[in-house]
Protein backbone atom coordinates (compact mmCIF):
# COMPACT_ATOMS: atom_id res chain seq x y z
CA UNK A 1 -0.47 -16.48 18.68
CA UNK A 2 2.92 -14.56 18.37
CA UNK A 3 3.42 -12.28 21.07
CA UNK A 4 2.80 -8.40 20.82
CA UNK A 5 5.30 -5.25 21.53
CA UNK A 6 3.37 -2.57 22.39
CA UNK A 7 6.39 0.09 23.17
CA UNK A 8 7.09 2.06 19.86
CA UNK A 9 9.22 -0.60 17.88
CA UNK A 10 9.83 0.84 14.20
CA UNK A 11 12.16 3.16 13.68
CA UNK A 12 11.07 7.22 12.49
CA UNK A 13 13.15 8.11 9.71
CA UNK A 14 13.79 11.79 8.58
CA UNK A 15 14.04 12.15 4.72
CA UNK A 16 13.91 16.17 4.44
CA UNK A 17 17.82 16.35 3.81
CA UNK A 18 18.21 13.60 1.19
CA UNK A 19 14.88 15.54 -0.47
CA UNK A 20 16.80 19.27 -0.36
CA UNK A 21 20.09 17.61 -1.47
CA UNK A 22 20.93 13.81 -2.21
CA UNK A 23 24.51 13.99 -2.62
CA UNK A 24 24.81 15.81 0.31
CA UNK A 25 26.26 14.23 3.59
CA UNK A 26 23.18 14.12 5.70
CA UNK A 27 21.00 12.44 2.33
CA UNK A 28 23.82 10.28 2.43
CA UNK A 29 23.07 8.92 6.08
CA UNK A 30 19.35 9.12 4.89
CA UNK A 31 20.75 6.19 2.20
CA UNK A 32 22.33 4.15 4.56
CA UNK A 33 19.65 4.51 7.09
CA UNK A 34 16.38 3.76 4.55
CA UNK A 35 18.33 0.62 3.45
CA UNK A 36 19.30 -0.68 6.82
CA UNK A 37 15.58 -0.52 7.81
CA UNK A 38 14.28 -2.33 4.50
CA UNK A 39 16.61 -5.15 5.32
CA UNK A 40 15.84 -5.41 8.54
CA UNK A 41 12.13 -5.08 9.86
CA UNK A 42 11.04 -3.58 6.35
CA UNK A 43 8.76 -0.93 8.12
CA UNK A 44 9.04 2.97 9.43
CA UNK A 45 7.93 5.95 10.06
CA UNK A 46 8.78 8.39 7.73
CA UNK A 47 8.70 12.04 8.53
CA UNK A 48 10.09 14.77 6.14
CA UNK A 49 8.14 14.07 3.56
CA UNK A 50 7.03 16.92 2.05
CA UNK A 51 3.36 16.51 1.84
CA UNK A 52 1.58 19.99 3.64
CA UNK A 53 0.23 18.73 6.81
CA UNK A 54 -3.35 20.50 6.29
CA UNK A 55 -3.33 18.17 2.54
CA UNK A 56 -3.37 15.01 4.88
CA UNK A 57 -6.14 16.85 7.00
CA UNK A 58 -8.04 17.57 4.16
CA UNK A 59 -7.90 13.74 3.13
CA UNK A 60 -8.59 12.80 6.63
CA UNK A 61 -11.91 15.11 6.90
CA UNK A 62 -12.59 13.59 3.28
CA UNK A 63 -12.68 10.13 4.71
CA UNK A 64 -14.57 11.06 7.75
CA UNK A 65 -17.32 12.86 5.23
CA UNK A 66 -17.47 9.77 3.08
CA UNK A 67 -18.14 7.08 5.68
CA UNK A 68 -20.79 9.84 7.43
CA UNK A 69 -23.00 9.13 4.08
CA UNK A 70 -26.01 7.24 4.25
CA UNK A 71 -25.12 3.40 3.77
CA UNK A 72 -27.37 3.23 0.50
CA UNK A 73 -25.25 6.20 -1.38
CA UNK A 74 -21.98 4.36 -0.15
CA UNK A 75 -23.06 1.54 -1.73
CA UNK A 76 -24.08 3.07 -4.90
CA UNK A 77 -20.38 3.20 -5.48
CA UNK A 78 -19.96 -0.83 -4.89
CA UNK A 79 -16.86 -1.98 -6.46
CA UNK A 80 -18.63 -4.86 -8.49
CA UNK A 81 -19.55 -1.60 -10.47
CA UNK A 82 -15.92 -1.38 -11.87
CA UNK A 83 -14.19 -3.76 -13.79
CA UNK A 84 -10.63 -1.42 -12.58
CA UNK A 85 -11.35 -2.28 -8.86
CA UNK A 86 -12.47 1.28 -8.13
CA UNK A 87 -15.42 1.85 -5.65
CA UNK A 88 -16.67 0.77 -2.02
CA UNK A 89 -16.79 -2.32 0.12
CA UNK A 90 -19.24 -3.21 2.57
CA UNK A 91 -18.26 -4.59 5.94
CA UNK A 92 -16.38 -7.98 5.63
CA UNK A 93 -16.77 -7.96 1.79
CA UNK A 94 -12.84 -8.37 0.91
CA UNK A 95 -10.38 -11.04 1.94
CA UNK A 96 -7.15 -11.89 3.58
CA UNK A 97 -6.44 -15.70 3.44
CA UNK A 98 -9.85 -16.31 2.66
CA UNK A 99 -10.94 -15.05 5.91
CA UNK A 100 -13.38 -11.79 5.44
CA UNK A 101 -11.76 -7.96 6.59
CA UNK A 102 -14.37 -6.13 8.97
CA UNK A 103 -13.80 -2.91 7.57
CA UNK A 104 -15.33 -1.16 4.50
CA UNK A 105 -13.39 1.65 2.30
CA UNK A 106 -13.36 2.99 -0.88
CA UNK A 107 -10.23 2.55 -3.63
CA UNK A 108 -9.00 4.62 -6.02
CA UNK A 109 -6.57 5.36 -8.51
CA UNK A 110 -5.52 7.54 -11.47
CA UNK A 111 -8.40 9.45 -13.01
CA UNK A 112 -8.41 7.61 -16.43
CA UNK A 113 -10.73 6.78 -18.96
CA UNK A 114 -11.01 3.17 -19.22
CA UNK A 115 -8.22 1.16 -21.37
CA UNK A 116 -9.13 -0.08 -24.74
CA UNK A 117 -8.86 -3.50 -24.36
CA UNK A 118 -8.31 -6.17 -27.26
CA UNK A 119 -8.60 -9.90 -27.65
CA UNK A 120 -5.47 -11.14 -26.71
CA UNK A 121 -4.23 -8.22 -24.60
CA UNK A 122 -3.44 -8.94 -21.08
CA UNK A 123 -6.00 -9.06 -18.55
CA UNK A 124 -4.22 -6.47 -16.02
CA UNK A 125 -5.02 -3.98 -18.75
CA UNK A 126 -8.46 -3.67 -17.44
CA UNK A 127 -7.48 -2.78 -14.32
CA UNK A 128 -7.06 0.46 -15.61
CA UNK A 129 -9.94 3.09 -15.96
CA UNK A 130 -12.56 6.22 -14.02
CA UNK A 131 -13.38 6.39 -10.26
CA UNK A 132 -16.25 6.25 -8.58
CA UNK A 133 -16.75 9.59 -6.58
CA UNK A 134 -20.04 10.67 -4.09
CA UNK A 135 -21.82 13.15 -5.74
CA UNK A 136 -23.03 14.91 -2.60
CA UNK A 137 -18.75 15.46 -1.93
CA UNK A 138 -17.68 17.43 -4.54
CA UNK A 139 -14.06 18.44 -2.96
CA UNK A 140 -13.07 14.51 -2.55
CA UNK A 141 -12.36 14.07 -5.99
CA UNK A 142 -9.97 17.31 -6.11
CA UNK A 143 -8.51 16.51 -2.85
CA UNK A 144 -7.77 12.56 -3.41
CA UNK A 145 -6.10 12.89 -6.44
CA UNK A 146 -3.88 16.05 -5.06
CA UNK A 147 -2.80 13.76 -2.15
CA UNK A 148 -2.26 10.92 -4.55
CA UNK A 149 0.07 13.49 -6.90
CA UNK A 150 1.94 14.74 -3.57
CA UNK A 151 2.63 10.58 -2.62
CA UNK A 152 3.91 10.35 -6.21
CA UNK A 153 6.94 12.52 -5.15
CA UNK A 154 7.30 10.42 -1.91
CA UNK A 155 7.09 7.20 -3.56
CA UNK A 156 9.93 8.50 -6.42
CA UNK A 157 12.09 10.02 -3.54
CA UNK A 158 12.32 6.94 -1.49
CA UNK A 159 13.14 4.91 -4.75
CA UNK A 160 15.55 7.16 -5.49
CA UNK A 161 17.01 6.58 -2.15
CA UNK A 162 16.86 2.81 -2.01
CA UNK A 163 18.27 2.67 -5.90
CA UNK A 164 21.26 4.50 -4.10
CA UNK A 165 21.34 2.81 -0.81
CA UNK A 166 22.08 -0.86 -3.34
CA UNK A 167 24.74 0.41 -5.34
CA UNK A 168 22.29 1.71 -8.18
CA UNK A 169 22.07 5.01 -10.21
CA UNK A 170 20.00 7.54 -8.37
CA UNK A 171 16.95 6.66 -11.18
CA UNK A 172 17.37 3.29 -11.74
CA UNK A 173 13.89 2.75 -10.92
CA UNK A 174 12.23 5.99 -12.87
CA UNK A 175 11.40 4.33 -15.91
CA UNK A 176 8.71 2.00 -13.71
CA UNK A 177 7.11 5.21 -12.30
CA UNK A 178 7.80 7.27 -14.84
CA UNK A 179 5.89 9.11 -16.97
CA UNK A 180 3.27 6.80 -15.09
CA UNK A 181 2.85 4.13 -12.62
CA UNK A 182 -0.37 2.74 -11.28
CA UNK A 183 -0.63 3.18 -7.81
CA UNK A 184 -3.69 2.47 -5.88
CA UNK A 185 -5.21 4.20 -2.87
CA UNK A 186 -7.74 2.92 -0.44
CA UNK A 187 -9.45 5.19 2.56
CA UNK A 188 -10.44 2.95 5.59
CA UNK A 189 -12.90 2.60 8.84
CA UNK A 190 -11.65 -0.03 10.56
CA UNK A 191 -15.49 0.01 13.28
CA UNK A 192 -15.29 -1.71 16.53
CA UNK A 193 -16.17 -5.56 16.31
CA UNK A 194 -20.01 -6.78 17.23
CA UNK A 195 -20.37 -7.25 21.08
CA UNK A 196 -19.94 -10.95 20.99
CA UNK A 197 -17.79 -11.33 18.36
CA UNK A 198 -14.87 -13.77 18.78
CA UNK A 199 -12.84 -12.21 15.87
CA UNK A 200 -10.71 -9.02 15.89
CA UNK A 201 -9.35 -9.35 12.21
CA UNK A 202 -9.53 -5.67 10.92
CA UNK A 203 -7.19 -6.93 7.94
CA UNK A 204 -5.49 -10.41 8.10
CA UNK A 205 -2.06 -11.01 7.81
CA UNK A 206 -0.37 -10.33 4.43
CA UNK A 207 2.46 -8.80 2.75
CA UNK A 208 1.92 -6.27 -0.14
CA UNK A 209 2.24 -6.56 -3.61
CA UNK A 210 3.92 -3.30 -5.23
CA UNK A 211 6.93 -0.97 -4.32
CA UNK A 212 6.32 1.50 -1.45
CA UNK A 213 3.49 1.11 0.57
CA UNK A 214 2.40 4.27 2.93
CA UNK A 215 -0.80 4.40 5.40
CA UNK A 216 -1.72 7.82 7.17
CA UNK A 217 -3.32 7.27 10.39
CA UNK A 218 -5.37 8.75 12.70
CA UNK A 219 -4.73 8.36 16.65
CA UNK A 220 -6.43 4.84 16.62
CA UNK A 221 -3.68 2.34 16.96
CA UNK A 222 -4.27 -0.88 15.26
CA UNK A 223 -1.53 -1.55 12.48
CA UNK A 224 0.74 -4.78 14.06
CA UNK A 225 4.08 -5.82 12.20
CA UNK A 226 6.08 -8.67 12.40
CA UNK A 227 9.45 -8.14 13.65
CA UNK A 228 12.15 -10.49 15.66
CA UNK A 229 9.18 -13.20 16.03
CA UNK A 230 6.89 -10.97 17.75
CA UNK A 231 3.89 -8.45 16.45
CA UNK A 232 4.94 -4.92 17.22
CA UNK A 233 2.08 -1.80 17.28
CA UNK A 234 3.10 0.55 14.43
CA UNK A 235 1.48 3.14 16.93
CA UNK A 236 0.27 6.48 15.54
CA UNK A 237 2.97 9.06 14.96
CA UNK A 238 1.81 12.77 14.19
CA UNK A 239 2.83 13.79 10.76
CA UNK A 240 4.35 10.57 9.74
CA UNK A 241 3.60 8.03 7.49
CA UNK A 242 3.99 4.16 7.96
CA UNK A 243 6.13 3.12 5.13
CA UNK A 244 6.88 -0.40 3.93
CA UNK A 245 7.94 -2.23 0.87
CA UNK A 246 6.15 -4.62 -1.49
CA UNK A 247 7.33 -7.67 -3.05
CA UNK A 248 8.10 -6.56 -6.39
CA UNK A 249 11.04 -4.82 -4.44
CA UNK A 250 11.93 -8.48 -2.37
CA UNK A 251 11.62 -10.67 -5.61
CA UNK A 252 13.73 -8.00 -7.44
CA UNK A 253 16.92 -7.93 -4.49
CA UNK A 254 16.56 -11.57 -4.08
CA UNK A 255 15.08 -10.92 -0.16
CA UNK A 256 18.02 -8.26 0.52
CA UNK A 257 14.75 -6.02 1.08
CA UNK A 258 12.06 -7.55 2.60
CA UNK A 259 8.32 -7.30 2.19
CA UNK A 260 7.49 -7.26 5.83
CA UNK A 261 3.90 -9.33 6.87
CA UNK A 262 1.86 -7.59 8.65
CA UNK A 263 -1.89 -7.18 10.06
CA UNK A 264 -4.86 -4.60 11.30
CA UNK A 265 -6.33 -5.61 14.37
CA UNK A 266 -10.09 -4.37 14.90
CA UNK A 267 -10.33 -0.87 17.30
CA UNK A 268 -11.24 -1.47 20.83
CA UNK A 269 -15.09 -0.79 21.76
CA UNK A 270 -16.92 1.84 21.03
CA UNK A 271 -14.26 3.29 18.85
CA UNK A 272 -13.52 3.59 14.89
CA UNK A 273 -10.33 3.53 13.04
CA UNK A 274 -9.78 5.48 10.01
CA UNK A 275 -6.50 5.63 7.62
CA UNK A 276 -5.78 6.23 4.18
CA UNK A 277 -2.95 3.85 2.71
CA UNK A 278 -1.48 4.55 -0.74
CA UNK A 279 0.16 2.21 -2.52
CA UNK A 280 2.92 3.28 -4.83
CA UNK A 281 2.97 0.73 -7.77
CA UNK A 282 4.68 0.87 -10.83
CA UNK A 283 3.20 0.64 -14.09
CA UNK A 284 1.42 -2.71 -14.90
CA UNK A 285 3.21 -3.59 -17.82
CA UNK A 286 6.85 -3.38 -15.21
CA UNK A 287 9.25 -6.94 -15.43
CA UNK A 288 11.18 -6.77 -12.57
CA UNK A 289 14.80 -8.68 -13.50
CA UNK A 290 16.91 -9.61 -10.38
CA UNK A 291 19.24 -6.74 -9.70
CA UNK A 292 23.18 -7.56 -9.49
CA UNK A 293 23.62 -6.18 -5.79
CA UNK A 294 27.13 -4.97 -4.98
CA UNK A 295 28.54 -8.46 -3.08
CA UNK A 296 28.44 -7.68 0.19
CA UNK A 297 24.90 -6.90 -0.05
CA UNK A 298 24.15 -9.97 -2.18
CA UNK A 299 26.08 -11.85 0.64
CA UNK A 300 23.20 -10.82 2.76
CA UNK A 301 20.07 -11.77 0.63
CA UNK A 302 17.48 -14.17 1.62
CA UNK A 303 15.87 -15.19 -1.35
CA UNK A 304 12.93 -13.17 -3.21
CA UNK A 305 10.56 -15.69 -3.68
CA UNK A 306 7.86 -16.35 -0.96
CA UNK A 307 7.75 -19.96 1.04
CA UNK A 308 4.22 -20.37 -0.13
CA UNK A 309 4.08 -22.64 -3.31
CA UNK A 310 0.13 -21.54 -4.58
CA UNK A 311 1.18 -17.98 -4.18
CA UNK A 312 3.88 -17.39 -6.62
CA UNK A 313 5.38 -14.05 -7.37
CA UNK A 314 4.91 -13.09 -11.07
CA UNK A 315 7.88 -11.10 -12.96
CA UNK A 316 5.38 -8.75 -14.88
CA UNK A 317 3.62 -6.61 -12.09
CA UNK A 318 0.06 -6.51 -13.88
CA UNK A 319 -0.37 -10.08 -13.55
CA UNK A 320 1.05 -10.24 -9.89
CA UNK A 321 -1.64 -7.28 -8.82
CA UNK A 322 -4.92 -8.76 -10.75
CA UNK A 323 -3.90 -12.10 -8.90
CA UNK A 324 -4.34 -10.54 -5.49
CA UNK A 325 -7.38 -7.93 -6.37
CA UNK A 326 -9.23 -11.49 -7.73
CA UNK A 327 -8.65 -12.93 -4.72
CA UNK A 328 -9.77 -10.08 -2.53
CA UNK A 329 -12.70 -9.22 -4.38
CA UNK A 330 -14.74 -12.31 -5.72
CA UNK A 331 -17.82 -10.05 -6.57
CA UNK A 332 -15.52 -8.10 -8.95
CA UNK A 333 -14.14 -11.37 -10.21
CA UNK A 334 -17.37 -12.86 -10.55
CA UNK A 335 -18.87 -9.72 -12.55
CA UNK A 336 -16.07 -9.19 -14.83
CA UNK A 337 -13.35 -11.45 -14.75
CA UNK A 338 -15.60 -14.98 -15.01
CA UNK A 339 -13.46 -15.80 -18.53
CA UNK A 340 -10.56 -16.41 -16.71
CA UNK A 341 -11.66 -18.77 -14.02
């Protein structure tokens, strides 16, 4: 077991100035800064944002509604329901190196009617497709997908900044967002473990798959990130999100950024954790070709690929994403996926 920090190890970064004015001095130091920190540890808190503080209450309160429904309505939603990976999961019903996740959530996406799909097209294309929303909550619909439209602009303004930050064109990465990605959200309760349980795995260790990752949290601390050798506590920091990047990102700078492992340890007794984490992704069709990094970047890459062998990174995203939602979800695999095993 690696050791834990539990002082507040990440750093907070400010991106209000580079928002009001890029090629102004202070978005300039915004630049350097966002890039230093996605070489280094790969995680931070970003403040400045942009995203009305009473919108992340409003998702908060949404999340705390949802999980207050009766278990049977929750799981009238069940994700085996939706061939797009949309819908709940019960307790310890999806995966992290095959070991089960003791929490339950819901995920979402865009609100889209489901793809056409034809033989021979890919099999990411089904991925794409309607919600699942509780009937007796009315306002979650309206106010998920208005959080998920203000993390858009997040999402594009930190890719704006990193496209600088490596010697890029401002929108070198708009045409993978834009007009549309496919991001993914997922709201959380991490419960306590059982009284005599021997486990504390709230989410196993793993890296993500996309772009930008960002998870709102409440006061519950949980989130641990691997940094220097050690596990540091991303500890809750009022009106920030924890921001990371995926591997699409690594693969594509050959390691000069780094998709940064990390973990969710289970709350302490008698307590609950809730977060929502949205996960900027670009569009599924995306090929991410290696990027010609000014040299004395390049100098400092560590490779983009990851050590492990039977987990390869795939240049198209679609087929990287389905990989890891099969994997996570054998119920949804099982239900409508079963010509591919």
């Amino acid at each position: 077991m690696q050791n834990v920090t539990t002082a507040l190890a990440l750093p907070v970064l400010d991106m209000r100035d580079f928002l009001a004015a890029p090629a102004s001095a202070a978005g300039g130091r915004f630049v350097h800064d966002l890039r230093e920190v996605c070489h280094d540890v790969g995680f931070c808190y970003l403040v400045g944002h942009g995203v009305p503080p009473e919108l992340d209450a409003a998702i908060m309160r949404g999340a705390h509604e949802f999980f207050a429904l009766p278990e049977s309505e929750r799981r009238a939603l069940a994700i085996a329901n939706s061939p797009h990976f949309r819908g709940y999961t019960v307790l310890g019903d999806e995966r992290t190196q095959g070991v089960s996740d003791w929490r339950e959530q819901i995920d979402l996406g865009p609100e889209e009617p489901a793809a056409p799909v034809k033989p021979g097209d890919p099999p990411w294309l089904r991925l794409r497709g309607p919600n699942q929303w509780p009937a007796k909550l009315p306002a979650l619909k309206p106010v998920v997908l208005q959080w998920m439209a203000a993390m858009d602009g997040v999402g594009l303004g930190v890719l704006r900044a990193l496209a600088l930050g490596l010697g890029l064109p401002m929108t070198h990465f708009d045409s993978v967002v834009l007009p549309r990605g496919d991001p993914h959200a997922k709201i959380i309760r991490y419960p306590a473990q059982p009284a005599r349980s021997t486990l504390s795995q709230g989410v196993g260790m793993h890296h993500d798959s996309g772009l930008v990752s960002f998870v709102l949290q409440d006061d519950v601390g949980g989130l641990q990130v691997q940094r220097d050798g050690a596990l540091v506590d991303a500890t809750p920091v009022p009106g920030s999100y924890v921001m990371n990047l995926g591997e699409m990102l690594q693969a594509a700078t050959s390691g000069y950024l780094r998709a940064t492992p990390h973990r969710v340890q289970s709350p302490p007794p008698n307590r609950e954790r809730l977060s929502v984490a949205y996960f900027f992704h670009p569009r599924l069709d995306s090929v991410f070709a290696p990027i010609a990094l000014p040299p004395e970047l390049s100098a400092q890459a560590r490779g983009g690929q990851n050590a492990d062998p039977n987990d390869p990174v795939f240049a198209t995203f679609g087929d990287n994403y389905l990989k890891i939602r099969l994997r996570s979800h054998r119920d949804v695999a099982a239900a409508h996926y079963a010509d591919l095993s």
